[in-house]
Protein backbone atom coordinates (compact mmCIF):
# COMPACT_ATOMS: atom_id res chain seq x y z
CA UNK A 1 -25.75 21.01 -68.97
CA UNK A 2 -24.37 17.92 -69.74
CA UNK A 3 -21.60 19.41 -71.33
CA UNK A 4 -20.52 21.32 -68.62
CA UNK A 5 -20.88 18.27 -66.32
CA UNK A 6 -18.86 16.38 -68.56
CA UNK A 7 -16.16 18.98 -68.66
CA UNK A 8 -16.39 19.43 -64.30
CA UNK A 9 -15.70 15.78 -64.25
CA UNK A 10 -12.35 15.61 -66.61
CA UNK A 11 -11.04 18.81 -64.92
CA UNK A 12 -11.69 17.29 -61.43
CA UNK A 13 -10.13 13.94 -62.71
CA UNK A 14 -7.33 15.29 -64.12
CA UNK A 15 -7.13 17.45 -61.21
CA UNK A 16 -6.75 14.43 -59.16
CA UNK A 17 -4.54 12.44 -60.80
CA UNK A 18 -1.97 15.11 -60.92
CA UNK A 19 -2.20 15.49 -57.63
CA UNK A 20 -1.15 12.02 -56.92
CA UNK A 21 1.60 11.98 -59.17
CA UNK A 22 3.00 15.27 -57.71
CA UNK A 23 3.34 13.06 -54.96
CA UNK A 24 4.98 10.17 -56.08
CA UNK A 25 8.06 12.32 -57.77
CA UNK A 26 11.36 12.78 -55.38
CA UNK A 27 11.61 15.24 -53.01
CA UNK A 28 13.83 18.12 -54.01
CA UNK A 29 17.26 18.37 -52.09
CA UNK A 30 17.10 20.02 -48.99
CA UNK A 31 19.54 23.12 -47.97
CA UNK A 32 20.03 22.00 -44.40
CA UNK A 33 22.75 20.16 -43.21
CA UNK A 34 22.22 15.99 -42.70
CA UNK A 35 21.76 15.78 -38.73
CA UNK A 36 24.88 14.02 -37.85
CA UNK A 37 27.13 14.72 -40.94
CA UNK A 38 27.48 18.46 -41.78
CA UNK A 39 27.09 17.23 -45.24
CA UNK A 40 24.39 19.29 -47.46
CA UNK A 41 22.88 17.24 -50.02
CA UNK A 42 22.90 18.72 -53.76
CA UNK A 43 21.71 16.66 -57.30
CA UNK A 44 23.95 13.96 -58.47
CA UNK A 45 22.17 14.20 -61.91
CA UNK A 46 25.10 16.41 -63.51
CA UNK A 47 27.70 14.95 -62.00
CA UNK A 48 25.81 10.96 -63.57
CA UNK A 49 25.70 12.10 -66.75
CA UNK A 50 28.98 9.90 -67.30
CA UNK A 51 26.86 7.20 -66.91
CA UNK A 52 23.48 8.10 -68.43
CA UNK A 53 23.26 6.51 -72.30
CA UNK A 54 19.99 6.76 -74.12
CA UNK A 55 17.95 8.22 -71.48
CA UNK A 56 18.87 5.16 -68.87
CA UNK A 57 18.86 5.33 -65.89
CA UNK A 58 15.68 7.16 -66.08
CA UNK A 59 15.31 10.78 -64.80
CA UNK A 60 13.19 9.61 -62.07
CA UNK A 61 16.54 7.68 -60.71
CA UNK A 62 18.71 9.83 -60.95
CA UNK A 63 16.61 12.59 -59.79
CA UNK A 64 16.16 10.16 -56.61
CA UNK A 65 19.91 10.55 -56.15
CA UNK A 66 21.85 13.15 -54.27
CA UNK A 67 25.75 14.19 -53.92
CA UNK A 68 27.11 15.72 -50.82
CA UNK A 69 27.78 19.31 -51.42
CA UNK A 70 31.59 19.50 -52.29
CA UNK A 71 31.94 15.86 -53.97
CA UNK A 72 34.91 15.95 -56.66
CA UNK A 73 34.50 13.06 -59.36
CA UNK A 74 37.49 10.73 -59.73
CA UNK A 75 36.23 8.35 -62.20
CA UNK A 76 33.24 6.60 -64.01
CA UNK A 77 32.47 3.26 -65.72
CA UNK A 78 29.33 4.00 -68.19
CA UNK A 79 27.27 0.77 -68.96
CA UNK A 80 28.38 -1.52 -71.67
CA UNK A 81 25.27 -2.35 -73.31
CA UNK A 82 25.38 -6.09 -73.35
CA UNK A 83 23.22 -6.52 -69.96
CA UNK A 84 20.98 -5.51 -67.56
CA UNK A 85 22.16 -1.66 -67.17
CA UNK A 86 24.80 -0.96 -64.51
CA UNK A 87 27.29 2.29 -63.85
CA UNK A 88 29.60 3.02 -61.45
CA UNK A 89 31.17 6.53 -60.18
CA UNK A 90 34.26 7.11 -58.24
CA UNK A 91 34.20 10.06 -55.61
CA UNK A 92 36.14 11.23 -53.23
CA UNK A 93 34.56 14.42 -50.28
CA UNK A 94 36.65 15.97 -47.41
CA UNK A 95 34.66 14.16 -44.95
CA UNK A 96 34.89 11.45 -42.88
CA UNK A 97 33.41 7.69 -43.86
CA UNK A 98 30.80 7.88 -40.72
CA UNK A 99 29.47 11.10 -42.13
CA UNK A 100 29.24 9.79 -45.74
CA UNK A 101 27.49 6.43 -44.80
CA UNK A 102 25.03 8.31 -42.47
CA UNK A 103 24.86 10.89 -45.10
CA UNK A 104 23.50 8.14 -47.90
CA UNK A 105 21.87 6.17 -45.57
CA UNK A 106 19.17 9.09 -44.84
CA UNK A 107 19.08 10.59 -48.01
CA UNK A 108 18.33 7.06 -50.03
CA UNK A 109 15.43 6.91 -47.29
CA UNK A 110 14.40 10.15 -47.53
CA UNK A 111 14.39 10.73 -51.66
CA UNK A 112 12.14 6.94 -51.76
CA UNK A 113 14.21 4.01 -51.86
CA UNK A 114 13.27 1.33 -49.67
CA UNK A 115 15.28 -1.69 -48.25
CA UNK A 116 18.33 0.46 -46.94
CA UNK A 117 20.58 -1.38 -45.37
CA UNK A 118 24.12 -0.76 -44.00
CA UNK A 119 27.18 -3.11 -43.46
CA UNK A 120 30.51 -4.37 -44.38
CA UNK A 121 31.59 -4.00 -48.35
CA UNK A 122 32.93 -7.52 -49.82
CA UNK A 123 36.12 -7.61 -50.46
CA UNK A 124 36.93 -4.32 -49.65
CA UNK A 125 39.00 -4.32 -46.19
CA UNK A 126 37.65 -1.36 -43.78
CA UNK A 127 34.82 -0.18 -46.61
CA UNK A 128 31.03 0.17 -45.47
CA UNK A 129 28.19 -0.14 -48.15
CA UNK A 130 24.87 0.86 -48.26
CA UNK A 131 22.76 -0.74 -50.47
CA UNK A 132 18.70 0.65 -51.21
CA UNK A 133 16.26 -0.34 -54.16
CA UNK A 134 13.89 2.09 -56.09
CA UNK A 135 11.01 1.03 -58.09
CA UNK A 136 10.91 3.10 -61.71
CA UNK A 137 8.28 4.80 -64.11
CA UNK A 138 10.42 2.31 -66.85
CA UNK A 139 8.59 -0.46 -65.17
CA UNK A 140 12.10 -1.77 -63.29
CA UNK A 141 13.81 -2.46 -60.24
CA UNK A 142 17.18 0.21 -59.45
CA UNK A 143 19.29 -0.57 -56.88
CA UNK A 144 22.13 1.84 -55.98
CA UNK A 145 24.73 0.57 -54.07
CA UNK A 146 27.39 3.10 -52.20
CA UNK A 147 30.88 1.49 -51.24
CA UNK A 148 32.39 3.93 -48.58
CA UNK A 149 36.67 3.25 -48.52
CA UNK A 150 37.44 4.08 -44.74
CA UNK A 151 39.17 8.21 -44.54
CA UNK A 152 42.37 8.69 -45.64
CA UNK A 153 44.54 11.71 -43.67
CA UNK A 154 46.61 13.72 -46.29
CA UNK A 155 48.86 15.53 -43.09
CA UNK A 156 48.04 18.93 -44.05
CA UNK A 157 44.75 18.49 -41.19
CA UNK A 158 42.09 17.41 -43.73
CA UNK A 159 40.48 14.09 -44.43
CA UNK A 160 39.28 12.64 -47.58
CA UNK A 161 37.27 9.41 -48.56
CA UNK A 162 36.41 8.19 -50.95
CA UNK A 163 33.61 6.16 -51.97
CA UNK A 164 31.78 4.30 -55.05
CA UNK A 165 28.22 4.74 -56.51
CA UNK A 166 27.12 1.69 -58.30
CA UNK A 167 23.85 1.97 -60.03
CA UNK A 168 22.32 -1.37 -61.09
CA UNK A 169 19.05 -2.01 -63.17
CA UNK A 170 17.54 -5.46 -61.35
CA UNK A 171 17.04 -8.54 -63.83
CA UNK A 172 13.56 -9.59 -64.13
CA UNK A 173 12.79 -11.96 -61.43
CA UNK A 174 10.60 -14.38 -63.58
């Protein structure tokens, strides 16, 4: 009887515990439409591999991260090695820069970074950033930082902007 007590009280722990944990991992994208954009998000994880070395940034990051639907990569700058980790994309979406700021601005929310915040890029005339952190399982601070360039019109109807994804592993604060 013991036994089987024993063995009630690991499954029901375990039980638990994975419950929880289910939890705490991102939300998957969603199909709809961001309300306010007409951008749908999709994973960025393919399209980061350019800047994943060694399994950083963890899966949990970059599973925390989401592309607008349509995105076309334009360049990348993969971590050196010699610091604190930090990558950088180049994009560019047939949208326009309100709809890709609102666009990462609810989806960092939504997929669990905290501290969003919106507002001018430095030294970048006309860009908007938004800047979020996310908290790890490798026991750091992320914080991905998106530098929207204002829309560009090509004269054949369509705009295009582009925009940055930086990806920065924070320095111990101590």
């Amino acid at each position: 009887m013991i036994v089987l007590g024993l063995a009630l009280l690991v499954v029901l722990v375990f039980g638990i515990g994975a419950a929880l944990t289910e939890n705490a991992t991102p939300k998957p994208p969603r199909s709809a439409a961001v309300r306010g954009t007409g951008l749908v998000a999709q994973p960025a994880t393919a399209a980061l591999r350019h800047i994943e070395i060694l399994g950083t940034p963890p899966a949990d990051i970059l599973d925390a991260l989401v592309l607008p639907k349509g995105t076309q990569t334009v360049s990348h700058t993969p971590w050196s090695g010699s610091t604190q980790y930090s990558g950088s994309m180049s994009f560019r979406l047939a949208a326009s820069q309100a709809a890709v700021v609102r666009f990462f601005s609810v989806e960092l929310r939504a997929r669990g970074w905290s501290g969003t915040k919106v507002g001018t890029a430095r030294g970048e005339p006309g860009a908007t950033e938004v800047l979020a952190q996310r908290a790890s399982t490798d026991g750091w601070f992320w914080e991905a930082g998106v530098v929207v360039s204002p829309t560009t019109f090509n004269g054949t109807g369509s705009d295009v902007t582009r925009f940055r994804l930086d990806l920065f592993e924070l320095p111990d604060a101590t």
